[in-house]
N, C-alpha and C. Protein backbone atom coordinates (compact mmCIF):
# COMPACT_ATOMS: atom_id res chain seq x y z
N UNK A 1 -34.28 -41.55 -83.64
CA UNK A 1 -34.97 -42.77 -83.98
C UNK A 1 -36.47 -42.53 -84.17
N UNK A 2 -36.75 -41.81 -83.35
CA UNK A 2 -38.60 -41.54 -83.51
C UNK A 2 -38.83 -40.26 -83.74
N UNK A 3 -39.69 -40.13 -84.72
CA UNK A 3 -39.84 -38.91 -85.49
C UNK A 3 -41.31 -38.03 -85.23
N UNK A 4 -42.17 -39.09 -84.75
CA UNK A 4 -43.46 -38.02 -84.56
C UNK A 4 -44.47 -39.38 -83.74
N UNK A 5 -45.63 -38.53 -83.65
CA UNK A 5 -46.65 -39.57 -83.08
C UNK A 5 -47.44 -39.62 -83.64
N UNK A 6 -48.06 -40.84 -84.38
CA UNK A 6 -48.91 -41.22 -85.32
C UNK A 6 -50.49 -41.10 -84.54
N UNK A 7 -50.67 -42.05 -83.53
CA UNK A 7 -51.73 -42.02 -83.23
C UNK A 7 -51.78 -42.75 -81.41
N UNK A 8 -53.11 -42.09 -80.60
CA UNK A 8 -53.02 -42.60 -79.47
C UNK A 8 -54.52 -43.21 -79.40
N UNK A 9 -54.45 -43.49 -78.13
CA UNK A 9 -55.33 -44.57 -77.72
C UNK A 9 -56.42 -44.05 -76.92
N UNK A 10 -57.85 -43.92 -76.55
CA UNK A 10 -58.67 -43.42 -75.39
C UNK A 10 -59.29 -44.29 -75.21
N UNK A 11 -59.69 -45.37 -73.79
CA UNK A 11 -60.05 -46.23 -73.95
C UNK A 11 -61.74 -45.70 -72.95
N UNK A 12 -62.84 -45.38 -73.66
CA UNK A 12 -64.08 -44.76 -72.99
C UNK A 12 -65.14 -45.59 -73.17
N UNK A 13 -65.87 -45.25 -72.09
CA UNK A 13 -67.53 -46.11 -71.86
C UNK A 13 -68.17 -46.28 -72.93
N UNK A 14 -68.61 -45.25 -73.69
CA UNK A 14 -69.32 -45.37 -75.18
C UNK A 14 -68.65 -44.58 -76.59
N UNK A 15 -67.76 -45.36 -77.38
CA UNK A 15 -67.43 -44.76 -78.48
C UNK A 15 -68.38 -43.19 -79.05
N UNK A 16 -69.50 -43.71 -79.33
CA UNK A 16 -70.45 -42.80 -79.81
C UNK A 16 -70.08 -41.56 -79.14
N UNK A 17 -70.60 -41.51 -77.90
CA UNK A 17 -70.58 -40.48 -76.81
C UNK A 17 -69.45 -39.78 -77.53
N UNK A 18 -68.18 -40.75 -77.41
CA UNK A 18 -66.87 -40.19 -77.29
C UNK A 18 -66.86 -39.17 -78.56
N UNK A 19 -67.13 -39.71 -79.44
CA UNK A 19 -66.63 -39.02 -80.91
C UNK A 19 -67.22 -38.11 -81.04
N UNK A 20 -68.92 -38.11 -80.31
CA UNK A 20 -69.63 -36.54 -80.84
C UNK A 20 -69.18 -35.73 -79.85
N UNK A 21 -68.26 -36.27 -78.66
CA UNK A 21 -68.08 -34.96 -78.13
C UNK A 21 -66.73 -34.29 -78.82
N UNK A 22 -65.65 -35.17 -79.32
CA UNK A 22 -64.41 -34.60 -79.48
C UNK A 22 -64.84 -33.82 -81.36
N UNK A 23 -65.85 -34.33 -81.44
CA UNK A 23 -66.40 -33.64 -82.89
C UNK A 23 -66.60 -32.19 -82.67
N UNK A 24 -68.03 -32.15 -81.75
CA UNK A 24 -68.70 -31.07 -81.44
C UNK A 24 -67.52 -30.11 -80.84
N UNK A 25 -66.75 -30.61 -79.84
CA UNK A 25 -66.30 -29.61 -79.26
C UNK A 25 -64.91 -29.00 -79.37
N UNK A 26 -64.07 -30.40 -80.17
CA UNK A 26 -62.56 -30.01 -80.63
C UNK A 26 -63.08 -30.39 -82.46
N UNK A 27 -63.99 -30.06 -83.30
CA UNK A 27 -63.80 -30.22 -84.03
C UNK A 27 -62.89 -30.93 -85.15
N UNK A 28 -62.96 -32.07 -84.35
CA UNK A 28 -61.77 -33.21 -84.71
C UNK A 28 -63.13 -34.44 -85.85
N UNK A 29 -62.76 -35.23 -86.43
CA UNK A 29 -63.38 -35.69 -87.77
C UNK A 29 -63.35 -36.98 -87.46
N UNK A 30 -64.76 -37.67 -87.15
CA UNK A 30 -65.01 -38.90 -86.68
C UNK A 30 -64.83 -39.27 -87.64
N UNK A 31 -63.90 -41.06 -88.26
CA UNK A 31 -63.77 -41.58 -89.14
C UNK A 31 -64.01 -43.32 -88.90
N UNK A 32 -64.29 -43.73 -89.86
CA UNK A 32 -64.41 -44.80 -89.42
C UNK A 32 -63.44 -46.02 -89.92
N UNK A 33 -62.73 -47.16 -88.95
CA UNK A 33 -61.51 -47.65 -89.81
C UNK A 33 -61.57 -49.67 -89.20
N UNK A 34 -61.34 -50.26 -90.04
CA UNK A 34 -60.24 -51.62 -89.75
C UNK A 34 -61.79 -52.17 -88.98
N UNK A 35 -62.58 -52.62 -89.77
CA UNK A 35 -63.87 -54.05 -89.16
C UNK A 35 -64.46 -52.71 -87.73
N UNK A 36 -64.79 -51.85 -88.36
CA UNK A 36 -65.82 -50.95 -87.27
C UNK A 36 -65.03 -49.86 -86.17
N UNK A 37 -63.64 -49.85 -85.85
CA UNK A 37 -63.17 -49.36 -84.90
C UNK A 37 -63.32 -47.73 -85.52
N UNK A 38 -63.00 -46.56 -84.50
CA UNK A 38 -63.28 -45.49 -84.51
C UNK A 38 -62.09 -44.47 -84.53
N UNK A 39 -61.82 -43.79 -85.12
CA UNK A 39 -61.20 -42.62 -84.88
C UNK A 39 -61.47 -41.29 -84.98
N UNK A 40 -60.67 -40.07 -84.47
CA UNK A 40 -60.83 -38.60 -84.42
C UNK A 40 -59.66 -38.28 -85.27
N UNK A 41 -59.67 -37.96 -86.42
CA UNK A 41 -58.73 -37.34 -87.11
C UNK A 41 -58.77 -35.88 -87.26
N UNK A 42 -57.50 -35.59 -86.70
CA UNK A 42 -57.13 -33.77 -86.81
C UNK A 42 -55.70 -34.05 -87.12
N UNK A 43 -55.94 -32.67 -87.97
CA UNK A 43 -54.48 -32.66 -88.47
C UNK A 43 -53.51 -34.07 -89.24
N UNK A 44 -52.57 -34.31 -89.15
CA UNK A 44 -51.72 -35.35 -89.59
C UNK A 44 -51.73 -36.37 -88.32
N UNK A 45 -52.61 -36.07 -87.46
CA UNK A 45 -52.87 -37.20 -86.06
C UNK A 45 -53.97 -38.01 -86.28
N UNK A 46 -54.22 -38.84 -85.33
CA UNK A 46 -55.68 -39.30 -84.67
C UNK A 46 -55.49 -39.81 -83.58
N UNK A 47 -56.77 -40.07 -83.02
CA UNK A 47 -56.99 -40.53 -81.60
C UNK A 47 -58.07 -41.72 -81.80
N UNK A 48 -57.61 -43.31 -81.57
CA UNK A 48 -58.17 -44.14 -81.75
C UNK A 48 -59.18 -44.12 -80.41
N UNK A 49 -60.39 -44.62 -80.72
CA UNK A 49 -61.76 -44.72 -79.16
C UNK A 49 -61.24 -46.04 -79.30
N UNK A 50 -61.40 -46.95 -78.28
CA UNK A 50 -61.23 -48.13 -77.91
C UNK A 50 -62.45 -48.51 -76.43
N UNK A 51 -62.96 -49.43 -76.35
CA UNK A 51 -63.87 -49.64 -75.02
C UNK A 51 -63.02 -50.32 -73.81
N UNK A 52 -62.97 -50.38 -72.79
CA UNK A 52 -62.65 -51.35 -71.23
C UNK A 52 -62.65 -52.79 -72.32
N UNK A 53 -61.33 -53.14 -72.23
CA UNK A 53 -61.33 -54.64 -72.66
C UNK A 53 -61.03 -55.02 -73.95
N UNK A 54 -61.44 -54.19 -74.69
CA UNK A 54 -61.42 -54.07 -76.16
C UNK A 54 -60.01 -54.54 -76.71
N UNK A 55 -59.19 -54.33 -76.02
CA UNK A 55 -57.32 -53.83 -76.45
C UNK A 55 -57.20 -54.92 -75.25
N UNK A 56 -56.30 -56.10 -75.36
CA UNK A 56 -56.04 -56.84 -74.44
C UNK A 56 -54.57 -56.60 -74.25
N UNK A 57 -53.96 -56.27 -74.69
CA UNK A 57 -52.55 -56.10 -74.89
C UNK A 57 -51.69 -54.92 -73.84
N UNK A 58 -53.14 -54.12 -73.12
CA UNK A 58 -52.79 -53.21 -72.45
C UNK A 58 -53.27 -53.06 -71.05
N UNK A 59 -53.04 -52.07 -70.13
CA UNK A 59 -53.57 -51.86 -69.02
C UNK A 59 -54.73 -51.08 -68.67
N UNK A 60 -55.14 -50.21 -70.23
CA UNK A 60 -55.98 -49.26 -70.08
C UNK A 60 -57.10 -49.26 -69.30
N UNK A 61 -57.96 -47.71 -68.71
CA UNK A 61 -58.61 -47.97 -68.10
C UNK A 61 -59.48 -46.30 -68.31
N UNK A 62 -60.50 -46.74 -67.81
CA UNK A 62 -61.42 -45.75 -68.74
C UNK A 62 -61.00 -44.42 -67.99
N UNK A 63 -61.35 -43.21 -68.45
CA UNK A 63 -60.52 -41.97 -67.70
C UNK A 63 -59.06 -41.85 -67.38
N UNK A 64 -58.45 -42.38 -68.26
CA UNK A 64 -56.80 -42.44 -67.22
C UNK A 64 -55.78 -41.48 -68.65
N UNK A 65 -56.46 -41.15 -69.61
CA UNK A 65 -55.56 -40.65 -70.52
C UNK A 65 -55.89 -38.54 -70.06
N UNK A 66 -54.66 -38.39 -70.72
CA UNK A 66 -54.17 -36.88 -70.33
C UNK A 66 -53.40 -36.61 -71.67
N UNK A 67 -54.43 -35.50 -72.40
CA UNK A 67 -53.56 -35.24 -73.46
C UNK A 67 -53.25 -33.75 -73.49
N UNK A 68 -52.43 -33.41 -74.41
CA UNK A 68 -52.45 -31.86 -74.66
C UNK A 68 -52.53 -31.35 -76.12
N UNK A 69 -53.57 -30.81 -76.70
CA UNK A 69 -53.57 -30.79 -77.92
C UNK A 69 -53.21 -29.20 -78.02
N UNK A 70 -52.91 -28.82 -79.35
CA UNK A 70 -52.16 -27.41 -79.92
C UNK A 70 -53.30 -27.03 -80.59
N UNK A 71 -53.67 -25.13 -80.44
CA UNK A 71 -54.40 -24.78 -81.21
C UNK A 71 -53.63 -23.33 -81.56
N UNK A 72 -54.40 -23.04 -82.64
CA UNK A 72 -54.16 -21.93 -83.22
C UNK A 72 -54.83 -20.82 -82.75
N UNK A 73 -56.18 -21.04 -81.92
CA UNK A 73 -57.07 -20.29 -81.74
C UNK A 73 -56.26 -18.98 -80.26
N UNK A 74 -56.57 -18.28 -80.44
CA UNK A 74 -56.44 -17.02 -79.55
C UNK A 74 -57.11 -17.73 -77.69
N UNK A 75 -56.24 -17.10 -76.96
CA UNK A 75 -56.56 -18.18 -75.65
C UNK A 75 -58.14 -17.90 -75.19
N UNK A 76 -58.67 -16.51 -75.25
CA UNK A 76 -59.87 -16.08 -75.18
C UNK A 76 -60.52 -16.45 -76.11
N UNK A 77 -60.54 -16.79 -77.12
CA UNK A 77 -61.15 -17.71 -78.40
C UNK A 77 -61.44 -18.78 -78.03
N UNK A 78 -60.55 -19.83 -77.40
CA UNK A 78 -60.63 -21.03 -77.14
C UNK A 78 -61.90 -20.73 -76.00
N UNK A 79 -61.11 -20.12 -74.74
CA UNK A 79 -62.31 -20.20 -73.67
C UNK A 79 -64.03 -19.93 -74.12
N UNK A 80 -64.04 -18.77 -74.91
CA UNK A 80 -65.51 -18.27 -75.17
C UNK A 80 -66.16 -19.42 -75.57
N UNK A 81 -65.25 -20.39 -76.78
CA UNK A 81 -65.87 -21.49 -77.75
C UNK A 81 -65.82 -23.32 -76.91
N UNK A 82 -65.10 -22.95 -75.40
CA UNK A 82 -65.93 -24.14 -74.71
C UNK A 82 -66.68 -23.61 -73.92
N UNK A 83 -66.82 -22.13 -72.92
CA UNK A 83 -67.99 -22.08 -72.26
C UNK A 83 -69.52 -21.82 -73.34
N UNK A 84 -69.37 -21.83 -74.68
CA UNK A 84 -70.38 -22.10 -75.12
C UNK A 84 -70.86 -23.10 -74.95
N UNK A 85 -69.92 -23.96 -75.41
CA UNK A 85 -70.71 -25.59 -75.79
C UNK A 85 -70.53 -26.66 -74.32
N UNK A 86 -70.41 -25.52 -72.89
CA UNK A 86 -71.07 -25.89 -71.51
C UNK A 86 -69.80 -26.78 -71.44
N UNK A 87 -68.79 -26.55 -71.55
CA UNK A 87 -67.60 -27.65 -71.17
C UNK A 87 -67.03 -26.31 -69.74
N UNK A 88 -67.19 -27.01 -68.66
CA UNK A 88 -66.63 -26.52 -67.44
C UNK A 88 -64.85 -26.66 -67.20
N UNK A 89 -64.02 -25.62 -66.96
CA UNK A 89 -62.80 -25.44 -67.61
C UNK A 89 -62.16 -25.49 -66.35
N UNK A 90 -61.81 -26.54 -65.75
CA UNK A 90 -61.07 -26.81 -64.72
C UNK A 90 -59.71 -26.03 -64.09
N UNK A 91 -59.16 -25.68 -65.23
CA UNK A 91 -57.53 -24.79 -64.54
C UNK A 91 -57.12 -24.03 -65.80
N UNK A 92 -56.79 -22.74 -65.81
CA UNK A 92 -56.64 -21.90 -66.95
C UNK A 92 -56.78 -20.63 -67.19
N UNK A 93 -56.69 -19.96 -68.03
CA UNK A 93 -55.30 -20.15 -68.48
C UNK A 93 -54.30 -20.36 -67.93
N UNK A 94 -53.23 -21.08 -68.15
CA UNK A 94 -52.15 -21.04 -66.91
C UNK A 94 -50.55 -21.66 -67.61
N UNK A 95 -49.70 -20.73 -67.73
CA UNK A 95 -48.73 -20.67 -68.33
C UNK A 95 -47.77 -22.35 -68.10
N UNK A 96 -47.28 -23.09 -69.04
CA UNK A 96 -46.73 -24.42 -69.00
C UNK A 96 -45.66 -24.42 -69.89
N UNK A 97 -45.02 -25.60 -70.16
CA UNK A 97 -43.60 -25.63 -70.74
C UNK A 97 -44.26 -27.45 -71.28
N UNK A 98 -43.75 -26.93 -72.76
CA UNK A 98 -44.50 -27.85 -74.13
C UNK A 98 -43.07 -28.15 -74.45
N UNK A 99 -43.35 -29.29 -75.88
CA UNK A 99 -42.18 -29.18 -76.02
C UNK A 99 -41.10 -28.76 -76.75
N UNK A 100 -42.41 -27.69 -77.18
CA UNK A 100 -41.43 -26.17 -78.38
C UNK A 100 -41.14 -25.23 -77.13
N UNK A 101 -41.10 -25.22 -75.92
CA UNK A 101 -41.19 -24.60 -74.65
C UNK A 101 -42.43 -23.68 -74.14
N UNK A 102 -42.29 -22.31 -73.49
CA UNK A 102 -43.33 -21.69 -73.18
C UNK A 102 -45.29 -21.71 -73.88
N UNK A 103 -46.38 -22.13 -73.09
CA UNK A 103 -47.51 -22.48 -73.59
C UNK A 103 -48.59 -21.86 -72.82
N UNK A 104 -49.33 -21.43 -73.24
CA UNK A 104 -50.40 -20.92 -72.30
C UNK A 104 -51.67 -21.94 -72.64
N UNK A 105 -51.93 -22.76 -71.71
CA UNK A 105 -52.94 -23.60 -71.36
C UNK A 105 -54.30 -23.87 -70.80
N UNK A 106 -55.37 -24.60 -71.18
CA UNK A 106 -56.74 -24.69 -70.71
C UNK A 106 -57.23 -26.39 -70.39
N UNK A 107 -57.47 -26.56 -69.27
CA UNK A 107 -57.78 -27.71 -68.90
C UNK A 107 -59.08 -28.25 -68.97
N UNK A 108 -60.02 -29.03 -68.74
CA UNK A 108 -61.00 -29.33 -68.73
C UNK A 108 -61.08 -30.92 -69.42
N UNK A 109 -62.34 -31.74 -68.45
CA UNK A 109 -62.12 -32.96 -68.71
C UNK A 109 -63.56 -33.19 -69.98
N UNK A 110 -63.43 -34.58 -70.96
CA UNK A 110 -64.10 -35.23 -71.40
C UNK A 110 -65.31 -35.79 -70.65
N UNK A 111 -66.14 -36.44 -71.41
CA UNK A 111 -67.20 -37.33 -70.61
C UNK A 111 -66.78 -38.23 -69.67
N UNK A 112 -65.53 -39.22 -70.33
CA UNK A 112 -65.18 -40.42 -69.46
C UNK A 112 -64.08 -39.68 -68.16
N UNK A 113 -63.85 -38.79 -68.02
CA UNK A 113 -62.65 -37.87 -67.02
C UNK A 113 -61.24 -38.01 -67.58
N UNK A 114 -61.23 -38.17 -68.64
CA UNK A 114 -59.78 -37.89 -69.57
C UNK A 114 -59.41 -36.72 -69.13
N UNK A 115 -58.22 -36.10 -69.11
CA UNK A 115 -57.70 -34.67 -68.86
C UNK A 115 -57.28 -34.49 -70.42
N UNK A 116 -57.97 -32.93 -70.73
CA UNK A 116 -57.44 -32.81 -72.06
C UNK A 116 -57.01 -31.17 -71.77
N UNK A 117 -55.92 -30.91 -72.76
CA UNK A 117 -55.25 -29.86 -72.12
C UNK A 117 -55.07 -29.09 -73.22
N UNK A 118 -55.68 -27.85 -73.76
CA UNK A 118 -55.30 -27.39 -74.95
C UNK A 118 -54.61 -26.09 -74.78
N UNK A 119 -53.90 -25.95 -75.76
CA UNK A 119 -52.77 -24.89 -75.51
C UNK A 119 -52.08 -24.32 -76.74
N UNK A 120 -51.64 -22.98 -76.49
CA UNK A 120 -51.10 -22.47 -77.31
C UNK A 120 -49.98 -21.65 -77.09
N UNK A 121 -48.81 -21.60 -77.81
CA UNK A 121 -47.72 -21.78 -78.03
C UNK A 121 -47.70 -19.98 -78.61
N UNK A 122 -46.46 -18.89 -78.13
CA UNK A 122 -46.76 -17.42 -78.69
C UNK A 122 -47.28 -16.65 -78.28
């Protein structure tokens, strides 16, 4: 019945903030959509910013999302290219089960304390 995931939700303190960091640091493509709202487009995804309140329809709450994004980059690639840009790397590398199976993983949080989890697969 369900075929893929179009798009998720981060609901953070300051859009702005949000986008230049997932710009700067996951090189993801701030866009802008629908009467001002914000997105990060990578790949055939995005990740809508949303503020506390913004979305009434939900429970969200600022810091409470946990994602895991896929890279191509070499796991020592990845690390060198966030301790550049001063992102402190909470747990990692550290071997996980995705859902193509076996993943070798890097943790580290956003501004608002999102858990974002990037990983690679091979």
């Amino acid at each position: 019945m369900i075929d893929r995931i179009d798009h998720i939700v981060l609901t953070v303190r300051d859009i702005d903030r949000a986008a230049e960091f997932y710009a700067r640091v996951l090189k993801m493509q701030k866009v802008n959509f629908a009467d001002g709202r914000t997105a990060l487009h990578f790949g055939d995804q995005k990740i809508n910013l949303q503020t506390l309140g913004q979305e009434t329809r939900n429970y969200a709450r600022i810091g409470s999302g946990d994602l895991c994004l896929i890279t191509q980059l070499e796991t020592q690639e990845l690390i060198t290219h966030l301790e550049t840009e001063g992102i402190e790397i909470i747990e990692g590398p550290v071997e996980k089960t995705g859902a193509l199976g076996r993943m070798i993983s890097v943790y580290f949080n956003d501004p608002d304390g999102n858990l974002i989890e990037v990983s690679r697969y091979g």
